[in-house]
N, C-alpha and C. Protein backbone atom coordinates (compact mmCIF):
# COMPACT_ATOMS: atom_id res chain seq x y z
N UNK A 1 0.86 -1.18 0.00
CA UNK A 1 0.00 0.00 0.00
C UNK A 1 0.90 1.24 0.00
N UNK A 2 0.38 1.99 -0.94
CA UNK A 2 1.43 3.17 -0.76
C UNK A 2 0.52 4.74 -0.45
N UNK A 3 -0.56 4.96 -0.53
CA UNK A 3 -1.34 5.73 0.22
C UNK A 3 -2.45 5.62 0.68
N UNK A 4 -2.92 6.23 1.96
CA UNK A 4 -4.51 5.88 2.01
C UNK A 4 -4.49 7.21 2.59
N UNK A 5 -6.22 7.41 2.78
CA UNK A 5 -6.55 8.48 3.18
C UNK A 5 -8.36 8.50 3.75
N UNK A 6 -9.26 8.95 4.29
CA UNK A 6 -10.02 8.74 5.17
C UNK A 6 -11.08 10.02 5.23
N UNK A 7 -12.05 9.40 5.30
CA UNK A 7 -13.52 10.92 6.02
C UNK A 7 -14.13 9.66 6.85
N UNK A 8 -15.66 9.98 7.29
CA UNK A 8 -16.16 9.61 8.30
C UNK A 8 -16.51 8.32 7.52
N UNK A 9 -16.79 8.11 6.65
CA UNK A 9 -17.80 7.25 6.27
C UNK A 9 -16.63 6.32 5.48
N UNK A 10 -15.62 6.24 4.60
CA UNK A 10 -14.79 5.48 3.70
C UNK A 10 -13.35 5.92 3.82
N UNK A 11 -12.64 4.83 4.27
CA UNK A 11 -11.23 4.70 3.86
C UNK A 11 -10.75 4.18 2.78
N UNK A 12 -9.93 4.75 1.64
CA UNK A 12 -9.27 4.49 0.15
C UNK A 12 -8.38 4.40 0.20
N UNK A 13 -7.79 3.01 -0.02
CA UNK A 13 -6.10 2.88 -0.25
C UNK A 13 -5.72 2.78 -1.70
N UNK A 14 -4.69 2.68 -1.90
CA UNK A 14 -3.69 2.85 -3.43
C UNK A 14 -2.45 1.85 -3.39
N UNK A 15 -2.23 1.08 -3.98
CA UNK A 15 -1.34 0.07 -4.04
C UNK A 15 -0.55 -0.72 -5.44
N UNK A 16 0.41 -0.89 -5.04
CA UNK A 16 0.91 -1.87 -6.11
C UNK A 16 0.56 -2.40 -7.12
N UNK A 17 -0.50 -3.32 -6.79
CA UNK A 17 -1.09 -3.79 -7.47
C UNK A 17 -2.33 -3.12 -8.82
N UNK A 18 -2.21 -2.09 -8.54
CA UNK A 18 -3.00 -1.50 -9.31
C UNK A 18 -4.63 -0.82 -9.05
N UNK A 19 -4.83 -1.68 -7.72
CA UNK A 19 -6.07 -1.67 -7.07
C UNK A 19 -6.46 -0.34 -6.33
N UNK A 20 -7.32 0.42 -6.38
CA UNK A 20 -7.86 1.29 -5.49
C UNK A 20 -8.61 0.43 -4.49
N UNK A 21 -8.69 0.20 -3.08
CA UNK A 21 -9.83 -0.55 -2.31
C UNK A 21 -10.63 0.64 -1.65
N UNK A 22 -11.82 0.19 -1.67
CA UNK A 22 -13.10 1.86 -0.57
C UNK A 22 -13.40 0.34 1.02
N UNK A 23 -12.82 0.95 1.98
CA UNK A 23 -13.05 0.24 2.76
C UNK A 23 -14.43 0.76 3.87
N UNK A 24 -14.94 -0.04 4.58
CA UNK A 24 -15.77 0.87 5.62
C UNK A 24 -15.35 1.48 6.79
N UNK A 25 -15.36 2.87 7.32
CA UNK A 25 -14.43 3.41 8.33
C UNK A 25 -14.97 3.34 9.78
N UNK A 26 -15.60 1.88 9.54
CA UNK A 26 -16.44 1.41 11.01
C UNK A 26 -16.01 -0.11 11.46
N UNK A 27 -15.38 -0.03 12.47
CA UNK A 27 -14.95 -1.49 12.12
C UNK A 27 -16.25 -2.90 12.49
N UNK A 28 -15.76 -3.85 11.81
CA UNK A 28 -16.99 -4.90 12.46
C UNK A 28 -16.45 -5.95 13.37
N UNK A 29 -17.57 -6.50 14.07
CA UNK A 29 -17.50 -7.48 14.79
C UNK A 29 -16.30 -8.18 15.24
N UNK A 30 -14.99 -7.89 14.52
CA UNK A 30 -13.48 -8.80 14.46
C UNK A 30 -13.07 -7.87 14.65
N UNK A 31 -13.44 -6.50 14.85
CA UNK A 31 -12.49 -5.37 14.61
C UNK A 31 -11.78 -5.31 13.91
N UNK A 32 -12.09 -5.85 12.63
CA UNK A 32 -11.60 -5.45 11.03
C UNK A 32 -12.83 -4.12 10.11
N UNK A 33 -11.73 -3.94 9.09
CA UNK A 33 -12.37 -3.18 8.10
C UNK A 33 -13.10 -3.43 7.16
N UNK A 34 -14.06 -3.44 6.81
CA UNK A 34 -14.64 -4.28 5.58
C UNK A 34 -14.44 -3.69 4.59
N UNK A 35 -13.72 -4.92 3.57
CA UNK A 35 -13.45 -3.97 2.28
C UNK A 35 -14.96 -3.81 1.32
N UNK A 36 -15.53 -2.53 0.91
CA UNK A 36 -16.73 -2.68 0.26
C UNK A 36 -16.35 -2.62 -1.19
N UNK A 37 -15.56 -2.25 -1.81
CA UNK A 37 -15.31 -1.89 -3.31
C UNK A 37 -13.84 -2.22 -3.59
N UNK A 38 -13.46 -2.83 -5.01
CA UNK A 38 -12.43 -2.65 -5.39
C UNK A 38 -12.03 -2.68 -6.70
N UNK A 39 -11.35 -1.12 -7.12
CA UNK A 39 -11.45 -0.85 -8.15
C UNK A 39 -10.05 -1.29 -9.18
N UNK A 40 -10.39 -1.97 -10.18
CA UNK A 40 -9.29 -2.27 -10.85
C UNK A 40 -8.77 -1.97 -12.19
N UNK A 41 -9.16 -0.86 -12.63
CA UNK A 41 -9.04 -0.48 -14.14
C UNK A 41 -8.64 1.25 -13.72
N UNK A 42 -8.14 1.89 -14.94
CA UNK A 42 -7.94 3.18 -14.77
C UNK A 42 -6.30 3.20 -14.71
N UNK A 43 -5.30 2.85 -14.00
CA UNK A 43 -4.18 3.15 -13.69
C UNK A 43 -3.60 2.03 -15.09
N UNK A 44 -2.34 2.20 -15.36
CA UNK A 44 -1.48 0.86 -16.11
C UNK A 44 -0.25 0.50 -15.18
N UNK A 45 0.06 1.19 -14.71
CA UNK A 45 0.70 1.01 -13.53
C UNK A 45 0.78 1.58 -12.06
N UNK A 46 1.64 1.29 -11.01
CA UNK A 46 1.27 1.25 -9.66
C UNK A 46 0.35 2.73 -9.23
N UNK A 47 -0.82 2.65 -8.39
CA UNK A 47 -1.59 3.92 -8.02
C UNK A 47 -0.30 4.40 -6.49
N UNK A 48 -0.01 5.57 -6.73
CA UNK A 48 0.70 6.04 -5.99
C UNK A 48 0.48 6.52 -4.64
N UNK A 49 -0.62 7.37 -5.24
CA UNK A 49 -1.03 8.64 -3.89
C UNK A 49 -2.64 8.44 -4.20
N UNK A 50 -3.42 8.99 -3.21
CA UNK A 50 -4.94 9.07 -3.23
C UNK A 50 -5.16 10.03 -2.16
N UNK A 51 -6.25 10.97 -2.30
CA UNK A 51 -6.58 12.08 -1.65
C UNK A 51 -8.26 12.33 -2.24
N UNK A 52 -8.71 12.54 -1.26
CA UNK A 52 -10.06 12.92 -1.29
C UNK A 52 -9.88 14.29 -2.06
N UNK A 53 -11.48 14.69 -2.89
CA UNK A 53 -11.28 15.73 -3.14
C UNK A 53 -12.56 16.60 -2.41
N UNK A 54 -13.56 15.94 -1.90
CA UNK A 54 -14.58 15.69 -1.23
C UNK A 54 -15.49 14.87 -0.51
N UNK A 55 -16.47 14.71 -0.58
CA UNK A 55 -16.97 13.39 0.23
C UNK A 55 -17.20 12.54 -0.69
N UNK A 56 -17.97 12.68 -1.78
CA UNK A 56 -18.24 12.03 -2.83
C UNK A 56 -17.11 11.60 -3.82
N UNK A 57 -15.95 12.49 -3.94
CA UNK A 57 -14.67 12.25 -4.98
C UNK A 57 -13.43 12.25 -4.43
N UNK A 58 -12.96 11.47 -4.98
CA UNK A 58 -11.66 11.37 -4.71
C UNK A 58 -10.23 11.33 -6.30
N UNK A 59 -9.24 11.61 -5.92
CA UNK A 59 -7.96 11.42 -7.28
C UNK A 59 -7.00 10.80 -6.58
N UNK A 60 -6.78 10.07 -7.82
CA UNK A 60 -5.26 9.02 -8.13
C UNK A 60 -4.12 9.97 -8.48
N UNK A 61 -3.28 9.18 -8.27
CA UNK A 61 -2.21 9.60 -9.26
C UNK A 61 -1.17 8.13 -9.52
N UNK A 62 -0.75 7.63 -10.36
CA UNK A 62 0.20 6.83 -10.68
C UNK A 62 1.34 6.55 -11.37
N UNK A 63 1.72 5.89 -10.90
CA UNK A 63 3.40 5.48 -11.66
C UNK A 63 2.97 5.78 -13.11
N UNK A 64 1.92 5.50 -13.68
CA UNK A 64 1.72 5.73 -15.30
C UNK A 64 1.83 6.94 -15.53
N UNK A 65 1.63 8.12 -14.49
CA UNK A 65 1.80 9.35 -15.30
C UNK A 65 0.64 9.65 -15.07
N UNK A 66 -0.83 9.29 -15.14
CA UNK A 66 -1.70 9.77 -15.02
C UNK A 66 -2.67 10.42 -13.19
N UNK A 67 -3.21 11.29 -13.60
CA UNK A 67 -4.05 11.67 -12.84
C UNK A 67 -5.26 12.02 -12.71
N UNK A 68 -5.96 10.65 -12.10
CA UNK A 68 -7.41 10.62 -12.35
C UNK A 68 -8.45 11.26 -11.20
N UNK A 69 -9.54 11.66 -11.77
CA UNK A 69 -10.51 11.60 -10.51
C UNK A 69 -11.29 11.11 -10.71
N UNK A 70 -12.47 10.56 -9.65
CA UNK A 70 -13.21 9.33 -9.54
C UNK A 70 -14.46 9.99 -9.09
N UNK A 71 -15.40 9.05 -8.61
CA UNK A 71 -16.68 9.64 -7.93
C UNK A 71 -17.24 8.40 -7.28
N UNK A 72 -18.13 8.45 -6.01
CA UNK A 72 -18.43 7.27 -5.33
C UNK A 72 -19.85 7.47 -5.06
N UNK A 73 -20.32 6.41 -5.85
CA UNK A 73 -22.35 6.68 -5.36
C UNK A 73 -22.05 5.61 -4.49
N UNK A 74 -22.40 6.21 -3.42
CA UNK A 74 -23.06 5.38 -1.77
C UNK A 74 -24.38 5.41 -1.78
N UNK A 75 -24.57 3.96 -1.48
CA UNK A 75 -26.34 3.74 -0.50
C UNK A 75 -26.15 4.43 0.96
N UNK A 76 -27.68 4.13 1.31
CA UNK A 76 -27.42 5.34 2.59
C UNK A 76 -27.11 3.99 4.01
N UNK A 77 -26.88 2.78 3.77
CA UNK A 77 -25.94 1.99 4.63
C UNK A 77 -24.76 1.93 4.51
N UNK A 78 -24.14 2.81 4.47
CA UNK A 78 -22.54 2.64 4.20
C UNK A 78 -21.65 1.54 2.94
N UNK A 79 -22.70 1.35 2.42
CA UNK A 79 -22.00 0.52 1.37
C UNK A 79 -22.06 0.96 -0.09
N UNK A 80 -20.86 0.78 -0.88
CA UNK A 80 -20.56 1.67 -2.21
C UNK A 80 -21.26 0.68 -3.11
N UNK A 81 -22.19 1.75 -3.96
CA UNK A 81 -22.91 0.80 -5.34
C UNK A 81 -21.83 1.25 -6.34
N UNK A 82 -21.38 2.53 -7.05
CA UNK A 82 -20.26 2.22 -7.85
C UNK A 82 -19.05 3.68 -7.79
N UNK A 83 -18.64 3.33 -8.37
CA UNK A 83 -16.92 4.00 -8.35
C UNK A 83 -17.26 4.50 -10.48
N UNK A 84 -17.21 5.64 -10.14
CA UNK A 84 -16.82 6.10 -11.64
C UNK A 84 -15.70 7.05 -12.01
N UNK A 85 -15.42 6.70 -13.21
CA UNK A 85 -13.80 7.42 -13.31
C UNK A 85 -14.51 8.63 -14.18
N UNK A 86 -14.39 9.87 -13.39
CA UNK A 86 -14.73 11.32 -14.13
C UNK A 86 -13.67 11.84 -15.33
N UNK A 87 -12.71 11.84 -14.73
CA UNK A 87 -11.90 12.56 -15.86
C UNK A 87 -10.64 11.99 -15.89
N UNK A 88 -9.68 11.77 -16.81
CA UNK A 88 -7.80 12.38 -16.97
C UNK A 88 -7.63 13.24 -16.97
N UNK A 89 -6.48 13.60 -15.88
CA UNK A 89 -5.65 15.08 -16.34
C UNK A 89 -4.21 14.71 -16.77
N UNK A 90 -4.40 14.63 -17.79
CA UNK A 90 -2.88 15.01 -18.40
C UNK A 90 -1.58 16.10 -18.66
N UNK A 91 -0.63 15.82 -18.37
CA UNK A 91 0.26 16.98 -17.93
C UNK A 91 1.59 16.03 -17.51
N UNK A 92 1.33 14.82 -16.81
CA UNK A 92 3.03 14.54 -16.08
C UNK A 92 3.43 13.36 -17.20
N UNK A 93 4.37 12.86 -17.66
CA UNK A 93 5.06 12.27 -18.59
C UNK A 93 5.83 11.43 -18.03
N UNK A 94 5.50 11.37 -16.65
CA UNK A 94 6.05 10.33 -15.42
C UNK A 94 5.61 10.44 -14.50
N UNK A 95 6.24 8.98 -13.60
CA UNK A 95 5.14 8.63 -11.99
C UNK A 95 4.88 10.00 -11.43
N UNK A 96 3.47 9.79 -11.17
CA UNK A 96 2.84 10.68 -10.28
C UNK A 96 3.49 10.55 -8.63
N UNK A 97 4.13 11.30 -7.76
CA UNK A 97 4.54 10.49 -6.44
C UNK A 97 3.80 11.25 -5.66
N UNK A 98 2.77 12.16 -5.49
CA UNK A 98 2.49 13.12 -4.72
C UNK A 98 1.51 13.87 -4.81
N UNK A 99 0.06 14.17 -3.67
CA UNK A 99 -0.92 14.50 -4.08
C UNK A 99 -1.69 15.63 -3.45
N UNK A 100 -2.21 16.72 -3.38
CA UNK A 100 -2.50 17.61 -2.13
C UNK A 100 -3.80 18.54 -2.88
N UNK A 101 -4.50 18.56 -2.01
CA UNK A 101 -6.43 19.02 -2.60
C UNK A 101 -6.64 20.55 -1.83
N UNK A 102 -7.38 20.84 -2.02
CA UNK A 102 -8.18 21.97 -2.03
C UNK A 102 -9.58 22.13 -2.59
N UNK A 103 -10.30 22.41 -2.04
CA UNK A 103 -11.71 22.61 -3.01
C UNK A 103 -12.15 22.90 -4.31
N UNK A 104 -11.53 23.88 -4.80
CA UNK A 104 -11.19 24.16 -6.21
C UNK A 104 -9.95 23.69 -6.54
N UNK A 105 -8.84 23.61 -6.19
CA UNK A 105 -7.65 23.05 -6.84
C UNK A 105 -7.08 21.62 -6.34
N UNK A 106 -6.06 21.27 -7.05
CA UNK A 106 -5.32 20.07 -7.06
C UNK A 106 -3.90 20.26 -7.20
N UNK A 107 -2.60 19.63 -6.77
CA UNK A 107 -1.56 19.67 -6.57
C UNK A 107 -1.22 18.10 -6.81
N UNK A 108 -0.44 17.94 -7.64
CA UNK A 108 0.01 16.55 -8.28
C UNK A 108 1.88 17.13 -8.25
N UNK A 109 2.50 15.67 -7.36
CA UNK A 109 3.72 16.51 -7.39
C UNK A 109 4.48 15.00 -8.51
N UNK A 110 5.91 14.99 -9.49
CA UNK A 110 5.80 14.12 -9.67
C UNK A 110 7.42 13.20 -9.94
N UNK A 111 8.08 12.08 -9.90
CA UNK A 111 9.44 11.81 -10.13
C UNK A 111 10.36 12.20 -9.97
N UNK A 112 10.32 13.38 -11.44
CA UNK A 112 11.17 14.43 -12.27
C UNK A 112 11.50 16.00 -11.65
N UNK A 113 10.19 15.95 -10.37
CA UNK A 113 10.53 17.20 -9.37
C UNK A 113 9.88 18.35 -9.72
N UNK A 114 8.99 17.86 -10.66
CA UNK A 114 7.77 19.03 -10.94
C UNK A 114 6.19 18.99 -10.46
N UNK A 115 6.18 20.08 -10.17
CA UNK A 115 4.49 20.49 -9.48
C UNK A 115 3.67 20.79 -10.38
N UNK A 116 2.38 20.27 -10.44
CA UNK A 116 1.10 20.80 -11.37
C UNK A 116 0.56 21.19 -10.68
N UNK A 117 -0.32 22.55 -10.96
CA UNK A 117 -1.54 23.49 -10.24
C UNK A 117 -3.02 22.38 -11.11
N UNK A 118 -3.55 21.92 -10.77
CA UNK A 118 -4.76 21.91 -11.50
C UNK A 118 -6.05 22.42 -11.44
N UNK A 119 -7.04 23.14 -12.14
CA UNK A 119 -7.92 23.69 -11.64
C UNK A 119 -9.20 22.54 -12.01
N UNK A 120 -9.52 22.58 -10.67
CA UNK A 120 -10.64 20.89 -10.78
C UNK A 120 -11.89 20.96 -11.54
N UNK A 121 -12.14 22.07 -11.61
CA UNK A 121 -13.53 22.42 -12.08
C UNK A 121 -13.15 22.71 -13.34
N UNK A 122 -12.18 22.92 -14.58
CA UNK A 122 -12.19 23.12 -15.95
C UNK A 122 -11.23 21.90 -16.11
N UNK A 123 -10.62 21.55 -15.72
CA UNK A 123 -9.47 20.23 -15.98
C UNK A 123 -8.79 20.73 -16.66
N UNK A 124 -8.15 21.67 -16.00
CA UNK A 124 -6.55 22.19 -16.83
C UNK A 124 -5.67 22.59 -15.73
N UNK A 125 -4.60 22.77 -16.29
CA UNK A 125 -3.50 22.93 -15.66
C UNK A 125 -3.71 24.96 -15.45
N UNK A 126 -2.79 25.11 -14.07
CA UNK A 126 -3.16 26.41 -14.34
C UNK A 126 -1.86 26.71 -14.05
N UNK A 127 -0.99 26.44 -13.32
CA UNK A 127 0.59 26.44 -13.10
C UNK A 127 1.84 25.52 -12.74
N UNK A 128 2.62 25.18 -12.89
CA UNK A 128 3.86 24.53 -13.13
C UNK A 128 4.74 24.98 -12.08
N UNK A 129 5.22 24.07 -11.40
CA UNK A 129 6.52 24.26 -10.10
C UNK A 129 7.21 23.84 -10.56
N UNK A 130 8.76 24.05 -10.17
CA UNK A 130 9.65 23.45 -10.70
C UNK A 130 10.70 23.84 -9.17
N UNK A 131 12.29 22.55 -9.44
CA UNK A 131 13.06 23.18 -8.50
C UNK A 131 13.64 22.18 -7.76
N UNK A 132 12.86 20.91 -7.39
CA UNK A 132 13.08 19.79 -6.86
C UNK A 132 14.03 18.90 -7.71
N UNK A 133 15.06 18.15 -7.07
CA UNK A 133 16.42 17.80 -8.23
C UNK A 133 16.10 16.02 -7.90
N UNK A 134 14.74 15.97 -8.00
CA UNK A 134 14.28 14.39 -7.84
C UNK A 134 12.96 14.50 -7.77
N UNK A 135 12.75 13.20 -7.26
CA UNK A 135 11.16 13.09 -6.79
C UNK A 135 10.22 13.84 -5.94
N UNK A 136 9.41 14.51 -5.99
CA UNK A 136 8.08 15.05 -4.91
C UNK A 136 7.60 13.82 -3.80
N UNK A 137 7.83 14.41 -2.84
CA UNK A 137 7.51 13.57 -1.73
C UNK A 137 6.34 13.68 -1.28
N UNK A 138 6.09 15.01 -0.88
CA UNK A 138 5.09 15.46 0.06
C UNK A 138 4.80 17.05 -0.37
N UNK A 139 3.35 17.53 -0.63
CA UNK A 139 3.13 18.77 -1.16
C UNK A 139 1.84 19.29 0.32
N UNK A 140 1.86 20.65 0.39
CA UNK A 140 0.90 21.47 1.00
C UNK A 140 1.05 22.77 0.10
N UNK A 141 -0.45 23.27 0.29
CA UNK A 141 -0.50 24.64 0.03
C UNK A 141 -1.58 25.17 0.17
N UNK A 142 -1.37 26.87 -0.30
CA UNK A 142 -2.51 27.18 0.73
C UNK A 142 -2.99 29.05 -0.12
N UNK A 143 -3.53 29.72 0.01
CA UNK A 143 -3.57 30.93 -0.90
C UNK A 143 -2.52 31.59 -1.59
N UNK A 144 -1.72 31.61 -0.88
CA UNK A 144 -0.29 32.04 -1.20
C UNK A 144 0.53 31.44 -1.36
N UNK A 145 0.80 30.07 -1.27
CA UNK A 145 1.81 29.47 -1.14
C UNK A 145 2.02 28.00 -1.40
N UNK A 146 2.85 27.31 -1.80
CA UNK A 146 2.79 26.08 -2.15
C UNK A 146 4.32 25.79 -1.72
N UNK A 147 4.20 24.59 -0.78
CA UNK A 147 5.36 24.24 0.30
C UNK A 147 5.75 22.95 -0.31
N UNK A 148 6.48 22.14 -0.57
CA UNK A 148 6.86 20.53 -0.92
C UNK A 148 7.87 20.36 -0.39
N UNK A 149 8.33 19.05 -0.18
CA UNK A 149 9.42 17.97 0.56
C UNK A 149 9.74 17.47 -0.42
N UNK A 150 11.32 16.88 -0.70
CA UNK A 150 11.82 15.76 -2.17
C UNK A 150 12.15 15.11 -1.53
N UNK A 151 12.76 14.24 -2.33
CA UNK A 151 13.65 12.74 -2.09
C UNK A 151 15.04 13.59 -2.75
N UNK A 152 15.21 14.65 -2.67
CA UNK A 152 16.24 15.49 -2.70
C UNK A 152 16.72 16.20 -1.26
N UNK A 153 16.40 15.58 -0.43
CA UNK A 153 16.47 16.31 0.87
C UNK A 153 15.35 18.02 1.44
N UNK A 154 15.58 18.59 0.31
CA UNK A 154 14.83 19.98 0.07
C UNK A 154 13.43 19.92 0.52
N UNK A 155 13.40 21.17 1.22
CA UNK A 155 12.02 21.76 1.21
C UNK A 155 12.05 23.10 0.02
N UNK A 156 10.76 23.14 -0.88
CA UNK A 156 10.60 24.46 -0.94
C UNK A 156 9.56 25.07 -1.57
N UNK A 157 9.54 26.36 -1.13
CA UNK A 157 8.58 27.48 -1.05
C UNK A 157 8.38 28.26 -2.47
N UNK A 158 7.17 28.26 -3.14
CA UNK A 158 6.69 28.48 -4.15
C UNK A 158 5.63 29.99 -3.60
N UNK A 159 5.75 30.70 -4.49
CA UNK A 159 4.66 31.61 -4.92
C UNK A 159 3.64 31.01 -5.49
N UNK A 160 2.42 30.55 -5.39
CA UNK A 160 1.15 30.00 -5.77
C UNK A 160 0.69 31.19 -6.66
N UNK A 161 0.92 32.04 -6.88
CA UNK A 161 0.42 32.83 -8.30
C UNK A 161 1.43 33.22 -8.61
N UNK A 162 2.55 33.33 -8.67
CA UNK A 162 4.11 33.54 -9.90
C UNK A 162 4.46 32.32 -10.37
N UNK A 163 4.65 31.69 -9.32
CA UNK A 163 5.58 30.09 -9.63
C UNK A 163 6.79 30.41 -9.28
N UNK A 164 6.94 31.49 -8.97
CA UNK A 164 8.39 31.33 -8.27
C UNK A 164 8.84 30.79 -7.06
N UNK A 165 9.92 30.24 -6.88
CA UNK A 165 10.71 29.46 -5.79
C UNK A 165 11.23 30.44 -4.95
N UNK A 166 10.34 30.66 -3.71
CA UNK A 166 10.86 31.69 -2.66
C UNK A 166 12.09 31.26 -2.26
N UNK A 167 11.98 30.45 -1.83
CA UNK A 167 13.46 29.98 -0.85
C UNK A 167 13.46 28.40 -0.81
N UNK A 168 14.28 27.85 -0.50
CA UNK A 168 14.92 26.20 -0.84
C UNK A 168 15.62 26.02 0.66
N UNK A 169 14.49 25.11 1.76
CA UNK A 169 15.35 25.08 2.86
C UNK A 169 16.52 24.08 2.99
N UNK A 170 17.45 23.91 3.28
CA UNK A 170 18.05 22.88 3.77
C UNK A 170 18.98 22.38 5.44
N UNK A 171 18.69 20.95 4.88
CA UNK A 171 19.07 20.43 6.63
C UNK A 171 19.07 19.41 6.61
N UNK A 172 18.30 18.44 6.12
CA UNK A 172 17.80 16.79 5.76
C UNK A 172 18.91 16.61 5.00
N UNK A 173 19.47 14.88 5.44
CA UNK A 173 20.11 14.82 4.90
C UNK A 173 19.79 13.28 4.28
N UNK A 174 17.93 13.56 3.92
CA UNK A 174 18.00 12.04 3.46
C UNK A 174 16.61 13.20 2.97
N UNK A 175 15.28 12.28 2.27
CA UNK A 175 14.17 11.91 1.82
C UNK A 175 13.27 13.09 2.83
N UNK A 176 12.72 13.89 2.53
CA UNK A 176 11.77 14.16 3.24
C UNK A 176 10.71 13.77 2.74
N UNK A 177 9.56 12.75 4.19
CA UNK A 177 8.81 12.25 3.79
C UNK A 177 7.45 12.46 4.67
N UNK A 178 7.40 13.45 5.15
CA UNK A 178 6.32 14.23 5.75
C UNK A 178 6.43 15.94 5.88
N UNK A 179 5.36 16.12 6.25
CA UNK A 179 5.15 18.00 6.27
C UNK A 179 4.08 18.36 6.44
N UNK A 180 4.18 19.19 7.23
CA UNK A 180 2.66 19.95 7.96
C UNK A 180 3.40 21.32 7.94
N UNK A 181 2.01 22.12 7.28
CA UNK A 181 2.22 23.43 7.01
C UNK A 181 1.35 24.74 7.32
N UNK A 182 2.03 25.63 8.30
CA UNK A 182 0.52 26.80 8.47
C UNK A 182 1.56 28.18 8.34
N UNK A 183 0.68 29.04 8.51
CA UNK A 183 1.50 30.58 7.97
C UNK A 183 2.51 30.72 8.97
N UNK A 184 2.99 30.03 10.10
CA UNK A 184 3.66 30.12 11.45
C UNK A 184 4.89 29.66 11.05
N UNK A 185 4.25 28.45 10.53
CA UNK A 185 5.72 27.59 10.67
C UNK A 185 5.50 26.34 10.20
N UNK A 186 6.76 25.57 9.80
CA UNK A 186 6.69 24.43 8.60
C UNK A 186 7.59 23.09 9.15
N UNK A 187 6.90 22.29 9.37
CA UNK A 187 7.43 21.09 10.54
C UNK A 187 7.45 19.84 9.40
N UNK A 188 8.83 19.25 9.17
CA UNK A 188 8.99 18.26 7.97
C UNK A 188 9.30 16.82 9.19
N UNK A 189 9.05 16.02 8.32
CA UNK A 189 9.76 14.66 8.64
C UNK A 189 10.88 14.29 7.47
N UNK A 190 12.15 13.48 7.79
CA UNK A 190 12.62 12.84 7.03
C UNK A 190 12.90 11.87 7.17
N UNK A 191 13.50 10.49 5.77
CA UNK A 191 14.15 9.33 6.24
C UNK A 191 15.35 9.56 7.22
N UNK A 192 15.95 10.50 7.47
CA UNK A 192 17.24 10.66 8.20
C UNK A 192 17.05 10.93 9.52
N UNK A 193 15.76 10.12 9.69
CA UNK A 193 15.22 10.66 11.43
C UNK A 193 14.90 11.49 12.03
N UNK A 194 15.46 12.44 11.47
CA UNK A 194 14.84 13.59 11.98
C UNK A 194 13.52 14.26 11.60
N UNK A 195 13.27 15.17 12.69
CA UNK A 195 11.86 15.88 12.73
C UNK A 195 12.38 17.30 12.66
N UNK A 196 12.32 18.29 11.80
CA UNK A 196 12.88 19.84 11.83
C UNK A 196 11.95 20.84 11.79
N UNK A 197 11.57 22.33 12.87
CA UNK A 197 11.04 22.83 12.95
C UNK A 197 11.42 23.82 12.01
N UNK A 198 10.52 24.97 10.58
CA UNK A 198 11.13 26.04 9.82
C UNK A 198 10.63 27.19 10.22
């Protein structure tokens, strides 16, 4: 499994295998999860990242390059009647590694160390990051700003309407592979153990 992600009602994982699963976010009787859906078409290779985009939708992104969004008709017992694939957004020309939502927008980070803006409601691209000297790990952003982690060690800070690269932190001396972000202050994880306050 290489992402999952969660609301009240359905947990969605992304895996290897190609599979999206919609699990139920109630456990039963064994104190297991019940898997209700599992989706197997759409990706050609591994689904990377998954992120809600609401209650009803959610997007992929995968090793193929592509980035899909989906839609989930629920009965009103918690169980999924079907999974439909809404759209492609095309734009990355390699693995998708990285995924981050907003109501109107989308953030697809990807391999090669480039960021897509997408605007969800016309399905286009609206801006391009660049700067990362590898893979996108981990993306946030927010009116002003668009923050990411690489597998380049780097954090960095984007202008969300220029595209410019404010500043490029460094300190990690491995993978950053977490990040939480508010106008205060910017708290990463990396493979190199450490936890760094910005």
């Amino acid at each position: 499994v290489w992402s999952v992600t969660a609301n009240h009602e359905f947990i969605l994982s992304a895996a290897s295998d190609l599979e999206i699963r919609i699990w139920s976010n109630h456990l039963d009787d064994g104190d297991r999860f019940e898997c209700l859906k599992v989706v197997r078409r759409g990706h050609a290779k591994t689904v990377r990242a998954i992120e809600y985009l609401g209650l009803s939708e959610f997007v992929t992104g995968g090793a193929d390059g592509r980035v899909l969004m989906w839609s989930i008709r629920d009965s009103k017992r918690s169980k999924v009647d079907r999974v439909r694939l809404k759209c492609k957004l095309i734009g990355h020309g390699c693995s998708v590694t990285a995924l981050a939502v907003s109501k109107t927008s989308l953030m697809s980070g990807d391999v090669k160390g480039s960021i897509i803006q997408w605007d969800t409601k016309e399905r286009r691209i609206l801006r391009r990051f660049d700067g990362h000297r590898g893979a996108v790990s981990v993306i946030q952003f927010d009116m002003s700003k668009v923050v990411s982690g690489g597998r380049d060690s780097n954090i960095l800070i984007h202008d969300i309407i220029t595209g410019r690269c404010l500043v490029t932190l460094h300190g990690h001396t491995s993978s950053v592979s977490a990040l939480q972000y508010d106008k205060n202050f910017i708290l990463t994880g990396s493979l190199d153990g450490t936890i760094r306050r910005w």
